[in-house]
PDB file of N, CA and C in Angstrom:
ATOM      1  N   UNK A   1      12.566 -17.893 -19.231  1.00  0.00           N
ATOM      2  CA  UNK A   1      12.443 -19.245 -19.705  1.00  0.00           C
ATOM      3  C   UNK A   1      11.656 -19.197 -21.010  1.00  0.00           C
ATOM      4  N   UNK A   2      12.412 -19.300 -21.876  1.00  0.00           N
ATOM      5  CA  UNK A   2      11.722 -19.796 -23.060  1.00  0.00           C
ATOM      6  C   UNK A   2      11.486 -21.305 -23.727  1.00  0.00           C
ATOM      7  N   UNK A   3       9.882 -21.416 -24.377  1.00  0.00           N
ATOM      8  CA  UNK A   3       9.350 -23.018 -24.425  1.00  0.00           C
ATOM      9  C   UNK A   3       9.330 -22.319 -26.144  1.00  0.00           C
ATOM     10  N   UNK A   4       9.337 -23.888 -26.627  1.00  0.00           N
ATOM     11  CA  UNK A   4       8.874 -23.874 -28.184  1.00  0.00           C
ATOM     12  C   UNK A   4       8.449 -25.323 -28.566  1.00  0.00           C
ATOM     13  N   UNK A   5       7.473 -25.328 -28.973  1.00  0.00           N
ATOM     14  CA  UNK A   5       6.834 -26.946 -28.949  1.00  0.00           C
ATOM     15  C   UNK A   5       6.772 -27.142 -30.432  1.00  0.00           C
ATOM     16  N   UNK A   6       7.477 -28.286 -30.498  1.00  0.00           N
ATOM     17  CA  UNK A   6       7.231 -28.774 -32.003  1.00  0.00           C
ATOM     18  C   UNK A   6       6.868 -29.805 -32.277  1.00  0.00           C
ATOM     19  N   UNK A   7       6.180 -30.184 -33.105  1.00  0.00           N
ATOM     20  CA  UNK A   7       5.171 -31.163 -33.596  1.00  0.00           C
ATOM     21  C   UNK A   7       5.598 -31.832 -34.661  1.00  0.00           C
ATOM     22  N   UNK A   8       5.709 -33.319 -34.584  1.00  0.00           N
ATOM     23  CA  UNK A   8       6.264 -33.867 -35.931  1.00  0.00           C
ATOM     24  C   UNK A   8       5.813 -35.259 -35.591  1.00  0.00           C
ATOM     25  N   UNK A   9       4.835 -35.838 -36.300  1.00  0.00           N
ATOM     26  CA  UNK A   9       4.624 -36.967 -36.513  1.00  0.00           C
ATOM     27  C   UNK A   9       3.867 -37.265 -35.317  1.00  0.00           C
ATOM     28  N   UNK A  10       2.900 -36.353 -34.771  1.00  0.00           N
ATOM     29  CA  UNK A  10       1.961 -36.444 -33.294  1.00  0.00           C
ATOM     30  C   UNK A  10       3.064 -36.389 -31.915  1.00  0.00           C
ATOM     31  N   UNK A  11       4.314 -36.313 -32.290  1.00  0.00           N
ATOM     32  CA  UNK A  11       4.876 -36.455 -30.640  1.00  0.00           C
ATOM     33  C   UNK A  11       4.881 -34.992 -31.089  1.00  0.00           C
ATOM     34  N   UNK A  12       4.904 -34.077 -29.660  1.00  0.00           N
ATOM     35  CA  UNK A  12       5.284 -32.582 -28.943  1.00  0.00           C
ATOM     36  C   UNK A  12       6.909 -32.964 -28.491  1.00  0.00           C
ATOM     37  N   UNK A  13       6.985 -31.895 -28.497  1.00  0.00           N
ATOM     38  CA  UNK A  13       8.723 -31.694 -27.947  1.00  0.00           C
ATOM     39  C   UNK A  13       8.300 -30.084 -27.206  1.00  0.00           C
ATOM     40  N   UNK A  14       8.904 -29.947 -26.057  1.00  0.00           N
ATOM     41  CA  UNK A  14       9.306 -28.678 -25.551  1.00  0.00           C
ATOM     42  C   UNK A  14      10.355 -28.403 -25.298  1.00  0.00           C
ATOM     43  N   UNK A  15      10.932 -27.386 -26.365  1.00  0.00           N
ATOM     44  CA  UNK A  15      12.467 -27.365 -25.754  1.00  0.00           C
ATOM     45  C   UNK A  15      12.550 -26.134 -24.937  1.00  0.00           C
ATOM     46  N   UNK A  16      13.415 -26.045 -23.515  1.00  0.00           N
ATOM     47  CA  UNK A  16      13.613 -25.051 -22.394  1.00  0.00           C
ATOM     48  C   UNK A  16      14.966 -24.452 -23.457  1.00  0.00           C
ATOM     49  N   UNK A  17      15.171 -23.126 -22.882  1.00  0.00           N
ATOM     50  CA  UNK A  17      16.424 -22.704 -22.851  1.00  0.00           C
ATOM     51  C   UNK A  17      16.416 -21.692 -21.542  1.00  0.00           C
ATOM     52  N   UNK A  18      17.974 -21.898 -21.597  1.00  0.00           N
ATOM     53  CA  UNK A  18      18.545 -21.369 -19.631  1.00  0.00           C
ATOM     54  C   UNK A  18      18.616 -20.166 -20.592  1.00  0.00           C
ATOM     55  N   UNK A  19      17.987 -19.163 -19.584  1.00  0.00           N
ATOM     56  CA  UNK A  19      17.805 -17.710 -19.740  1.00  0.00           C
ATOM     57  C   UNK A  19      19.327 -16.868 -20.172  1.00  0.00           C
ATOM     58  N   UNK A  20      19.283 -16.126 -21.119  1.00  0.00           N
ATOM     59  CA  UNK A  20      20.636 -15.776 -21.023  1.00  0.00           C
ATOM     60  C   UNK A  20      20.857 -14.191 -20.513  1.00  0.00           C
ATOM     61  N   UNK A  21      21.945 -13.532 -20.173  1.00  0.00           N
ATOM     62  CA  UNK A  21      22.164 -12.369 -19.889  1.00  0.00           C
ATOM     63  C   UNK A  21      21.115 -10.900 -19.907  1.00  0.00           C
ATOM     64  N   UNK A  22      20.793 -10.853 -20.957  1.00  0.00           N
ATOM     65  CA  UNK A  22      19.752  -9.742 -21.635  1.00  0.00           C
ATOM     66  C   UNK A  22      17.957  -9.692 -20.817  1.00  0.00           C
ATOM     67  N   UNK A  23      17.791 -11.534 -20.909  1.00  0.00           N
ATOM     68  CA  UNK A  23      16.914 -11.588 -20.386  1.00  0.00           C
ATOM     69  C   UNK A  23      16.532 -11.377 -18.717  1.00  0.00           C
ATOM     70  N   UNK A  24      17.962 -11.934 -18.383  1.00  0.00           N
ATOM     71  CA  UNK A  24      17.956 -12.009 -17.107  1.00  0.00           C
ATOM     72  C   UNK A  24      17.690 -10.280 -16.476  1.00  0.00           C
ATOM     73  N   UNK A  25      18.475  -9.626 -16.740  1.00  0.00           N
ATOM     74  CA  UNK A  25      18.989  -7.820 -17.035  1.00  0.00           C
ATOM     75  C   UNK A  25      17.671  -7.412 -16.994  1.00  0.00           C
ATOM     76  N   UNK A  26      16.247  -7.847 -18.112  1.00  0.00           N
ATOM     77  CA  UNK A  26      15.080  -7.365 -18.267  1.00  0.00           C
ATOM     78  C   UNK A  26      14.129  -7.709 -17.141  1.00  0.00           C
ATOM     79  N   UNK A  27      14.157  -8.959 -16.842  1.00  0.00           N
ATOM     80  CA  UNK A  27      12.935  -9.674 -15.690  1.00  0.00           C
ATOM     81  C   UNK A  27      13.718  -8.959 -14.144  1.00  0.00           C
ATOM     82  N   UNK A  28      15.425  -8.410 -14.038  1.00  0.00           N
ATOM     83  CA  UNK A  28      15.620  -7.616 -12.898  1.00  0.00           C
ATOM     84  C   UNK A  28      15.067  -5.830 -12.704  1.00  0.00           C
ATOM     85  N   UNK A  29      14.604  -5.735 -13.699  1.00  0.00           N
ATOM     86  CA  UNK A  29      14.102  -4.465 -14.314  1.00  0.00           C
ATOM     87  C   UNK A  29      12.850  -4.356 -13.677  1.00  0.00           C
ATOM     88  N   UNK A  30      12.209  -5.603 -14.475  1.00  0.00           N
ATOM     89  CA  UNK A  30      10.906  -5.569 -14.389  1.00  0.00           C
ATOM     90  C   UNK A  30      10.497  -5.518 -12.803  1.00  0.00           C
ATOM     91  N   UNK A  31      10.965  -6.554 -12.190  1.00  0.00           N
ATOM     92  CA  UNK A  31      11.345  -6.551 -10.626  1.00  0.00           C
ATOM     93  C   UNK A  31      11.201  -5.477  -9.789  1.00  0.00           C
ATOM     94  N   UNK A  32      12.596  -4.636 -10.141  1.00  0.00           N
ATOM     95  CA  UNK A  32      13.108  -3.178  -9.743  1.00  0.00           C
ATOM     96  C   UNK A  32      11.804  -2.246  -9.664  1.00  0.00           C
ATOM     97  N   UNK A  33      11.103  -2.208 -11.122  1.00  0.00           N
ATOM     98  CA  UNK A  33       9.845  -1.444 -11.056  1.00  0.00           C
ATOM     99  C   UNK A  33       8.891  -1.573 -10.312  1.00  0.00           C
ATOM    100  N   UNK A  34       8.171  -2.926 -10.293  1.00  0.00           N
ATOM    101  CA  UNK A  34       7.351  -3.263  -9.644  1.00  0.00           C
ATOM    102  C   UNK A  34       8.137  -2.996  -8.130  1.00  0.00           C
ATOM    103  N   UNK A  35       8.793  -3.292  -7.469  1.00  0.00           N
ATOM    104  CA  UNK A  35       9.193  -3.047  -6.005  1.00  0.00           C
ATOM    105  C   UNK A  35       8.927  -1.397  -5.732  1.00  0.00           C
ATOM    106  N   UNK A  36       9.830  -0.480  -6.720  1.00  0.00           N
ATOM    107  CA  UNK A  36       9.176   0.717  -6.665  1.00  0.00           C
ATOM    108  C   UNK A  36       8.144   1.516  -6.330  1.00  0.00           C
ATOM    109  N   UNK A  37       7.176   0.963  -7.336  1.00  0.00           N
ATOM    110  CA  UNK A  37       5.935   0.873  -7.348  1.00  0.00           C
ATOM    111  C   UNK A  37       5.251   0.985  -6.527  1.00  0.00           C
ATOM    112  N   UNK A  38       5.372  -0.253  -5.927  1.00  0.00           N
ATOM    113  CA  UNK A  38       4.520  -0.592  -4.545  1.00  0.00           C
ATOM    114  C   UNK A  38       5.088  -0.136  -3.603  1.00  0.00           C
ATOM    115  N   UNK A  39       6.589   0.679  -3.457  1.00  0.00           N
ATOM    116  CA  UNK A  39       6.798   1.471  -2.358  1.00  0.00           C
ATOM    117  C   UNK A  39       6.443   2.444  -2.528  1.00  0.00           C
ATOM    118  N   UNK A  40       6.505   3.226  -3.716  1.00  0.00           N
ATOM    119  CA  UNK A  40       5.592   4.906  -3.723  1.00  0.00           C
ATOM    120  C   UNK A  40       4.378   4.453  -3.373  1.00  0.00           C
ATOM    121  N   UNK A  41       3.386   3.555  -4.099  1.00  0.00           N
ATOM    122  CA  UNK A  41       1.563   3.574  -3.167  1.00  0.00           C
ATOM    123  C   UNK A  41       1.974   3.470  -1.862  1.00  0.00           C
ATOM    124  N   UNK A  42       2.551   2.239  -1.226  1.00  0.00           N
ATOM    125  CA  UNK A  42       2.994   2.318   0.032  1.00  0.00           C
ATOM    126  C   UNK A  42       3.134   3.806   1.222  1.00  0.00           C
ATOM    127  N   UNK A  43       4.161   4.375   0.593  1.00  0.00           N
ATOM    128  CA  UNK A  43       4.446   5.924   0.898  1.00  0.00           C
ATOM    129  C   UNK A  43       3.126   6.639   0.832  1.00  0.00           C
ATOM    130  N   UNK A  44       2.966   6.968  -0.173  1.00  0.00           N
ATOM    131  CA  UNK A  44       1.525   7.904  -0.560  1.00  0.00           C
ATOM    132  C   UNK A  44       0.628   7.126   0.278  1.00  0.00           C
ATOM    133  N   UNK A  45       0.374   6.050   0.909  1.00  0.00           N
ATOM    134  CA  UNK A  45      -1.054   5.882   1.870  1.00  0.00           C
ATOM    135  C   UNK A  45      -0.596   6.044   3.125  1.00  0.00           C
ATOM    136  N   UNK A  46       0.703   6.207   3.683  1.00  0.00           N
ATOM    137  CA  UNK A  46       1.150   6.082   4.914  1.00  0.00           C
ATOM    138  C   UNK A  46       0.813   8.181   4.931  1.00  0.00           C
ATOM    139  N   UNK A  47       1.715   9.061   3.640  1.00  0.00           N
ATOM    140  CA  UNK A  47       1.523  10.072   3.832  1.00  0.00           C
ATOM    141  C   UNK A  47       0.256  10.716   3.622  1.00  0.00           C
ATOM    142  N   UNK A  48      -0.522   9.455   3.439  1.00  0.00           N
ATOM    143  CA  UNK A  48      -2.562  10.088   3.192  1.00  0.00           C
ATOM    144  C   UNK A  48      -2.968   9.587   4.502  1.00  0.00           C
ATOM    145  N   UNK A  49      -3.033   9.053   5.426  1.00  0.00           N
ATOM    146  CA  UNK A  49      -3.372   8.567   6.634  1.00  0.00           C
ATOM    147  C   UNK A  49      -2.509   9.207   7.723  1.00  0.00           C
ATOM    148  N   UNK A  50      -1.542   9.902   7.572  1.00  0.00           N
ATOM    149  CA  UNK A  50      -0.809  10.535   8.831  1.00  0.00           C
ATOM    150  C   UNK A  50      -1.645  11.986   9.136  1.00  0.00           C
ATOM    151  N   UNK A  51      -1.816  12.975   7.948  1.00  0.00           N
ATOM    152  CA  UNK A  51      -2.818  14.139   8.612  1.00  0.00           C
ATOM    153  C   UNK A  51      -4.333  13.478   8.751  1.00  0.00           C
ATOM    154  N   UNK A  52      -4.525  12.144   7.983  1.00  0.00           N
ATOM    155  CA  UNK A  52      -6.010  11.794   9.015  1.00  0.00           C
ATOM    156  C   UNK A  52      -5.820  11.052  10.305  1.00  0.00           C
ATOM    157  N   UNK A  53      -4.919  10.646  10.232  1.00  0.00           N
ATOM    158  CA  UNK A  53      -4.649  10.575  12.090  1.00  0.00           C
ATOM    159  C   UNK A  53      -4.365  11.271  13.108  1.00  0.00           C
ATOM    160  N   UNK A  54      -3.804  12.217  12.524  1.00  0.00           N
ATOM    161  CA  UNK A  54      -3.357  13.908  13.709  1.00  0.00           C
ATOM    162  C   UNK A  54      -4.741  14.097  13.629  1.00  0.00           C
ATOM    163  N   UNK A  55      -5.469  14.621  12.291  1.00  0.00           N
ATOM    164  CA  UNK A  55      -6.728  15.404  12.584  1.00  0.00           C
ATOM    165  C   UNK A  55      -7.796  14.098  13.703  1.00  0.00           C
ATOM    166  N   UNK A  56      -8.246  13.217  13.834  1.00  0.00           N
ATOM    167  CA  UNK A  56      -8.721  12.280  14.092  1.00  0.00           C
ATOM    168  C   UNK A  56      -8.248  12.576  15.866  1.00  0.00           C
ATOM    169  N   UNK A  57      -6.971  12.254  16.087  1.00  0.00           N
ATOM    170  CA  UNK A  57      -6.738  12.688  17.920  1.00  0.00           C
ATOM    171  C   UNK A  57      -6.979  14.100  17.957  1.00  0.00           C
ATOM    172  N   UNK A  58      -6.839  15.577  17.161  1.00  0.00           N
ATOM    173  CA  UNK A  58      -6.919  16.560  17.678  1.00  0.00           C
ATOM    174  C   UNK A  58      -8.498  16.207  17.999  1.00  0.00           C
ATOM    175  N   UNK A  59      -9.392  16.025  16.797  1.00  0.00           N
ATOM    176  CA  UNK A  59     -11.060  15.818  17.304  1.00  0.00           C
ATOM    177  C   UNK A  59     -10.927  15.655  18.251  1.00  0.00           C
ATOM    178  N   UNK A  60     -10.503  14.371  18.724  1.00  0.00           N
ATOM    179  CA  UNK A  60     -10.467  13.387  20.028  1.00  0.00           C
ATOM    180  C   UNK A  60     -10.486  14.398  21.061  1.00  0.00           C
ATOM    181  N   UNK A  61      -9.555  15.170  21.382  1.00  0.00           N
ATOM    182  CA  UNK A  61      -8.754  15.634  22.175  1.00  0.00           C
ATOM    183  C   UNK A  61     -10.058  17.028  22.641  1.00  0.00           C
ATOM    184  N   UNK A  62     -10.789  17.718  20.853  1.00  0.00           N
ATOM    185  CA  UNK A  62     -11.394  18.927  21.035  1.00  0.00           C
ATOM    186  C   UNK A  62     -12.775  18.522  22.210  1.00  0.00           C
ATOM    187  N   UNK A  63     -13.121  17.565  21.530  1.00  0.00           N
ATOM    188  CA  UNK A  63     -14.286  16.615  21.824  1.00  0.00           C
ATOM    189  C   UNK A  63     -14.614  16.779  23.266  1.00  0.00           C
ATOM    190  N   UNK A  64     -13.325  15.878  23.848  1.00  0.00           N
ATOM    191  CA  UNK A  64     -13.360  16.299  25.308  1.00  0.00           C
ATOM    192  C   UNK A  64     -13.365  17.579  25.985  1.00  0.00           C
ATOM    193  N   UNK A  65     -12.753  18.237  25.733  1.00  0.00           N
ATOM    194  CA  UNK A  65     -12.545  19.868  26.116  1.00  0.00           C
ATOM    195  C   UNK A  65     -13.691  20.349  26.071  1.00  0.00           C
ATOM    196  N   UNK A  66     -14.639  19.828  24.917  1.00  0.00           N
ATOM    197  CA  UNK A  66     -15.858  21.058  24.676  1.00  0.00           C
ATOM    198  C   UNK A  66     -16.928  20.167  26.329  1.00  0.00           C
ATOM    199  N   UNK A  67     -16.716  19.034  26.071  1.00  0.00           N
ATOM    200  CA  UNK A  67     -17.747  18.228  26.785  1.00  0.00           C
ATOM    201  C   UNK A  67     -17.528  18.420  27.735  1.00  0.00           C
ATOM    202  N   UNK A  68     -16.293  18.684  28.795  1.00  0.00           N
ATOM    203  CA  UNK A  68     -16.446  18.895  29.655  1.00  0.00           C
ATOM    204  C   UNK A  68     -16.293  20.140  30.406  1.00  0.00           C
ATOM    205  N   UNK A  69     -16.491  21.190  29.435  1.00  0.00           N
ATOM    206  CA  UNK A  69     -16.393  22.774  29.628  1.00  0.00           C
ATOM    207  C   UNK A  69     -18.362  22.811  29.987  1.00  0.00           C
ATOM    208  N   UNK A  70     -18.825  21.972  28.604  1.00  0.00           N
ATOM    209  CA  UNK A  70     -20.386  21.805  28.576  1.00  0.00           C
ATOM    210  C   UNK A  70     -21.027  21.577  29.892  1.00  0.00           C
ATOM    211  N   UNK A  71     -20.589  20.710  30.442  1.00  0.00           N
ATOM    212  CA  UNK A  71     -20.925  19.965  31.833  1.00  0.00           C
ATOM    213  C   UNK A  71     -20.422  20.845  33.049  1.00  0.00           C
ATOM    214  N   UNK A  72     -19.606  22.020  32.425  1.00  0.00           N
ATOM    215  CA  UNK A  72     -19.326  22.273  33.694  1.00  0.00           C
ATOM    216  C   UNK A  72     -20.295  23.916  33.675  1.00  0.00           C
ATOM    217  N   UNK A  73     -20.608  24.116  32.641  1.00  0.00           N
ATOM    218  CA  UNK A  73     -21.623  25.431  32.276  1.00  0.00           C
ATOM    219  C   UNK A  73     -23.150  24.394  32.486  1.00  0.00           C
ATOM    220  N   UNK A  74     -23.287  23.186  32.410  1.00  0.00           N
ATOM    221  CA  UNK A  74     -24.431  22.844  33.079  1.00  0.00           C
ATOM    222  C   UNK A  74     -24.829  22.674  33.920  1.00  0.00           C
ATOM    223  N   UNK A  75     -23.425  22.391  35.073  1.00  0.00           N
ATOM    224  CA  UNK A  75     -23.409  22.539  36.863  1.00  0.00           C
ATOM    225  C   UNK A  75     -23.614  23.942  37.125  1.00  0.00           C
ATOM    226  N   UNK A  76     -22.900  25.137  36.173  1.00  0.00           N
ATOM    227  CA  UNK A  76     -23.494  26.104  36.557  1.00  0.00           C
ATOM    228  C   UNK A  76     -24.597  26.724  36.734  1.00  0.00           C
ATOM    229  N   UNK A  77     -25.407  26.715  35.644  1.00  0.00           N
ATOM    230  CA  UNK A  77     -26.440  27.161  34.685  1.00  0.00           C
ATOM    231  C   UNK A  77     -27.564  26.270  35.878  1.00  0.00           C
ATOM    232  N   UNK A  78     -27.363  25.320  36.151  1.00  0.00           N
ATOM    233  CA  UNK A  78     -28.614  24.645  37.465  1.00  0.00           C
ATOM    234  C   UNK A  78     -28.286  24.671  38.986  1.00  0.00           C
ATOM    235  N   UNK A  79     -27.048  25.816  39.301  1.00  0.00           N
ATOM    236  CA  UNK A  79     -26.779  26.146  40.269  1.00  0.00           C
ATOM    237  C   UNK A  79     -26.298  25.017  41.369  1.00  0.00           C
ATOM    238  N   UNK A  80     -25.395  24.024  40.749  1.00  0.00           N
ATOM    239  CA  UNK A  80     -25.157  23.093  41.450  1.00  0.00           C
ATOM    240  C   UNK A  80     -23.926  23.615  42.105  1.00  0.00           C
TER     241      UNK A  80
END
């Protein structure tokens, strides 16, 4: 959308013009990119948060194992 205001004798005028071909072609561009865009960051944080979520449950997972190997060398260790 293009405006052009002209001034003559204190009245304004804005004249519109309907977008033509070229422009239209450029603002679908512009579009196209930006959608892009925000699907590669998109991508790149899904593929930056997937090995911190595996690593995050393996912890999980070590966590327990050690704790309750711990507890069970402490039933030993006091002859329970």
């Amino acid at each position: 959308m293009w405006t052009y205001v002209h001034t003559r004798d204190g009245t304004q005028r804005i004249y519109i013009a309907k977008p033509g071909l070229p422009e239209i072609i450029v603002i679908l561009l512009i579009v196209g990119f930006l959608a892009a865009i925000s699907f590669l960051v998109f991508a790149g944080l899904v593929l930056f948060w997937i090995p911190l979520l595996i690593g995050g449950i393996l912890l999980a997972l070590i966590s327990s194992a050690v704790r309750y190997r711990w507890r069970q060398f402490q039933a030993w260790w006091s002859g329970r």
